[in-house]
Protein backbone atom coordinates (compact mmCIF):
# COMPACT_ATOMS: atom_id res chain seq x y z
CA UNK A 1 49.02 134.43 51.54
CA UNK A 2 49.70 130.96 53.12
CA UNK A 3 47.88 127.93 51.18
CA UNK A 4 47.06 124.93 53.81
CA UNK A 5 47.93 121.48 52.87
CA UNK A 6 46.50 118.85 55.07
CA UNK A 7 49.99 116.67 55.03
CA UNK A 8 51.45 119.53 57.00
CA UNK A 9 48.61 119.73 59.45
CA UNK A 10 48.31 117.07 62.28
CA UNK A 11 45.27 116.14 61.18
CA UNK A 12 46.27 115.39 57.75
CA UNK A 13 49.09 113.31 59.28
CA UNK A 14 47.47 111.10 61.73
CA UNK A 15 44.48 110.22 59.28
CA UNK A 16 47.20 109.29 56.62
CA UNK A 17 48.98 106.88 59.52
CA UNK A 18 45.79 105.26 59.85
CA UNK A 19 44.88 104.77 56.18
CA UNK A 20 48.29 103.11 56.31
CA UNK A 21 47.84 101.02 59.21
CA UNK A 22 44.32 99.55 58.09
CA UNK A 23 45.15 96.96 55.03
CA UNK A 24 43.66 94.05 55.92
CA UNK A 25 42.04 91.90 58.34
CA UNK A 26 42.51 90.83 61.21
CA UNK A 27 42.76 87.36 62.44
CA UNK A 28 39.75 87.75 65.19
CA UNK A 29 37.68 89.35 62.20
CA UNK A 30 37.95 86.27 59.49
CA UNK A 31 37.39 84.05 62.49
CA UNK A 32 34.89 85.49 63.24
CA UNK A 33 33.36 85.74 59.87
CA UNK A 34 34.08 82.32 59.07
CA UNK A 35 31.80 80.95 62.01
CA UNK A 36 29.26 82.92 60.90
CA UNK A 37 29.35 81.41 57.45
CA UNK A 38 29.68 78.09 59.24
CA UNK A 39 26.36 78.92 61.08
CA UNK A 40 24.35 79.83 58.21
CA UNK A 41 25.71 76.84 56.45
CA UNK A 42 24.58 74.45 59.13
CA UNK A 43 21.21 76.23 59.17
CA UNK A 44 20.55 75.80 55.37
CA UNK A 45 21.98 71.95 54.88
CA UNK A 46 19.10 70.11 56.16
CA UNK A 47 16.62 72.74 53.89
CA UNK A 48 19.12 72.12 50.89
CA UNK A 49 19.13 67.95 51.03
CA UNK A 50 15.76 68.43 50.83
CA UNK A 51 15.45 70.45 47.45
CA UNK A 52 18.14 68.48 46.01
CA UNK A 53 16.08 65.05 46.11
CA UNK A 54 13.19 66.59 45.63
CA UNK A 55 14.40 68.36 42.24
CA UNK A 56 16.36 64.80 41.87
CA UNK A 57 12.70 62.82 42.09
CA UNK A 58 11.16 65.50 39.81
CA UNK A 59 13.90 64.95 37.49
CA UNK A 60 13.52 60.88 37.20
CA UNK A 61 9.61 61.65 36.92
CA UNK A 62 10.13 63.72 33.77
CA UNK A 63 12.32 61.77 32.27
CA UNK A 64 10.34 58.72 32.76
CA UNK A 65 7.36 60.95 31.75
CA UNK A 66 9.10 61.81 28.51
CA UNK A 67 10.22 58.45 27.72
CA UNK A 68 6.51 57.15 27.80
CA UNK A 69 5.45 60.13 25.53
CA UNK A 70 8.26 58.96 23.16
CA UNK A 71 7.74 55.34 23.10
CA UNK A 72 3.96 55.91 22.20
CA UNK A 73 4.81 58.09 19.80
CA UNK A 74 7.34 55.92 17.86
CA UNK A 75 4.61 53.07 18.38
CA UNK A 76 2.04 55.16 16.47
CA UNK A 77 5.03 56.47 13.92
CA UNK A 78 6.46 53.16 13.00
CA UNK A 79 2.82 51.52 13.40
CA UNK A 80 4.77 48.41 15.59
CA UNK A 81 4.85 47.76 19.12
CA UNK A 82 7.23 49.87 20.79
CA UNK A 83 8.57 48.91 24.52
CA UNK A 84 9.52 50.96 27.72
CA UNK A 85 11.63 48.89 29.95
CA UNK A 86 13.50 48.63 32.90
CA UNK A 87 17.53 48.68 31.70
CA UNK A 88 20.71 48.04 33.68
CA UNK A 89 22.47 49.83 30.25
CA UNK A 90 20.23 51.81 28.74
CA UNK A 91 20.46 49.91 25.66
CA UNK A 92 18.78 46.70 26.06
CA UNK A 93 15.77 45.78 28.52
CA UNK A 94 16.52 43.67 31.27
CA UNK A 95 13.78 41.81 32.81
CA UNK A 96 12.94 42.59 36.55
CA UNK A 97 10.43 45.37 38.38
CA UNK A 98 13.37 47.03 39.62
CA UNK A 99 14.61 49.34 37.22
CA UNK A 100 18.40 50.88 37.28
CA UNK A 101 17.62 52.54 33.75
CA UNK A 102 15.23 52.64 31.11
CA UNK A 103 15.30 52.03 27.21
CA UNK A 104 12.39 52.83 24.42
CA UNK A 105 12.72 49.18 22.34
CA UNK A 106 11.07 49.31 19.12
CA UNK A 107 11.29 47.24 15.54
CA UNK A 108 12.52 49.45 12.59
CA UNK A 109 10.36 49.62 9.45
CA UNK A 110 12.90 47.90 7.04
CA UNK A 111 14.02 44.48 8.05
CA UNK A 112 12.14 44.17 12.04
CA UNK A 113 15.43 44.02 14.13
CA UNK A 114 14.54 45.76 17.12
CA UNK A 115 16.47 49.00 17.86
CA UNK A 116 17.07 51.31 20.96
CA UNK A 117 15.58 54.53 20.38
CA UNK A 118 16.80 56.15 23.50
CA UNK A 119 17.60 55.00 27.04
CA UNK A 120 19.06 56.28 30.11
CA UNK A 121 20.51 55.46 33.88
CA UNK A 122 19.46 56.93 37.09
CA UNK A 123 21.69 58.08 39.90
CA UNK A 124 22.51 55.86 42.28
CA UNK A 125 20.35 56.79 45.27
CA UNK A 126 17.46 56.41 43.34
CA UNK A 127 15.19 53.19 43.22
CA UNK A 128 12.64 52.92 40.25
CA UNK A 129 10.14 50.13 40.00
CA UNK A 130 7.52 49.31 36.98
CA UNK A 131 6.16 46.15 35.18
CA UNK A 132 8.93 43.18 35.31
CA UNK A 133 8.20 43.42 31.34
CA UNK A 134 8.35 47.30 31.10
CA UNK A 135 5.28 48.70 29.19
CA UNK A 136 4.14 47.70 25.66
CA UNK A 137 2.63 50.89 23.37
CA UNK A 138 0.60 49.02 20.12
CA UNK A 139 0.97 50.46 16.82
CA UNK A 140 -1.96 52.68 17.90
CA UNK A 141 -0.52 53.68 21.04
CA UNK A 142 -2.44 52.11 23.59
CA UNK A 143 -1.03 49.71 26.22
CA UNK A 144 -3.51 46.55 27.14
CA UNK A 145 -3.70 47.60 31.07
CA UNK A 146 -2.99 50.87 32.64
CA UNK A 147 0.50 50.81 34.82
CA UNK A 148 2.44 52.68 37.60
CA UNK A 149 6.21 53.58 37.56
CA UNK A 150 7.58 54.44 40.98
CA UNK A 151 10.65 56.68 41.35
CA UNK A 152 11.81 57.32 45.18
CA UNK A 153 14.90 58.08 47.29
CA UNK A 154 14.70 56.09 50.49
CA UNK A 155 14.71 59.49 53.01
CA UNK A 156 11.91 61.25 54.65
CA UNK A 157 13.74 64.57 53.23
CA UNK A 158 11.19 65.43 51.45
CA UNK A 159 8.30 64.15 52.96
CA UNK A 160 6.93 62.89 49.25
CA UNK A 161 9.89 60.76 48.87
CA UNK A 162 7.85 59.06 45.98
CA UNK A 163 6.84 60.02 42.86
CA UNK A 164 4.03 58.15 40.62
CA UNK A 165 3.72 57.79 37.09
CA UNK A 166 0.87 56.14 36.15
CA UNK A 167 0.19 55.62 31.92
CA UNK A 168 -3.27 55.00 31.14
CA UNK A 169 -4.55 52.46 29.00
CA UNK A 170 -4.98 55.12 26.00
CA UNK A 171 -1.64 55.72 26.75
CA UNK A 172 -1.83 59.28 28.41
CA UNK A 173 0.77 59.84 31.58
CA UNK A 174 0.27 61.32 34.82
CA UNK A 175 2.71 62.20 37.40
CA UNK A 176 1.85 62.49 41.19
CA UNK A 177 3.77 62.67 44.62
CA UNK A 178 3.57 59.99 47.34
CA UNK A 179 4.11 59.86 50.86
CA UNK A 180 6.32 56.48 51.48
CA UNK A 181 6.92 57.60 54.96
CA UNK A 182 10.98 57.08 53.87
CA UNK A 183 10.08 53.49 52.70
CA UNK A 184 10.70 52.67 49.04
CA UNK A 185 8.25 49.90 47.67
């Protein structure tokens, strides 16, 4: 009885050679593959500049968002006037209706030093404008006028380049997108 191994066979041989031939790539196929990478890259980067600001602007509008919630409620908690302003630190207000930053400003309860409750900067791209004096929460809460803050990237990628946070006189805060045709105010 004669057992059949496929190494003795030509078959067996050959597809063994070729299994041994075929390790990599070649140079034709990762060219090739790497212009089709460049394609799809070139497709998506206009489509991807455009999510980036527009997750950058939503960003800025929730933060600024949040930082009005907190400086009316420290207002209300430390029954004082508590102040949202414009910041080139994010420590100390600076005075101006162009804001690189923004601080919460408040008096502490013990001795009426004012403190920084929080602050922060903004990238660099980004152009923020609000009251010259930034926005004054009562001890109750409530400013004496409602305001706008303005957060934008000067592009037309995305179209709402602009995004509008307007804090009513009871203090509540909205958030809305603009068209600024590119333009920041």
């Amino acid at each position: 009885m004669s057992v059949f191994h496929p190494t003795q066979a030509g078959i067996g041989g050959a597809l063994w050679k070729l299994r041994r031939q075929s390790r990599g790539f070649t140079l034709i196929e990762l060219m090739v593959t790497i212009a089709v990478i460049a394609l799809i890259a070139a497709v998506a980067s206009p489509a991807m500049i455009t999510l980036m600001n527009s997750n950058r602007l939503s960003s800025t509008a929730g933060e600024l968002t949040s930082a009005a919630q907190l400086a009316r409620a420290e207002a209300i908690r430390r029954s004082a006037p508590v102040v949202l302003c414009g910041s080139d630190d994010g420590e100390t207000c600076t005075a101006g209706a162009d804001w690189q930053g923004w601080a919460v400003v408040g008096q502490n309860n013990r001795d009426a030093v004012e403190e920084t409750v929080r602050g922060g900067l903004f990238p660099g791209n980004m152009q923020l404008s609000g009251p010259a004096g930034g926005v004054t929460f009562n001890s109750t809460g409530l400013i004496a006028a409602g305001t706008t803050l303005t957060a934008c990237i000067p592009t037309d990628k995305p179209a709402d380049n602009q995004r509008v946070i307007t804090i009513s006189v009871a203090g509540h805060v909205m958030t809305a997108r603009n068209n600024g045709g590119g333009d920041c105010p």
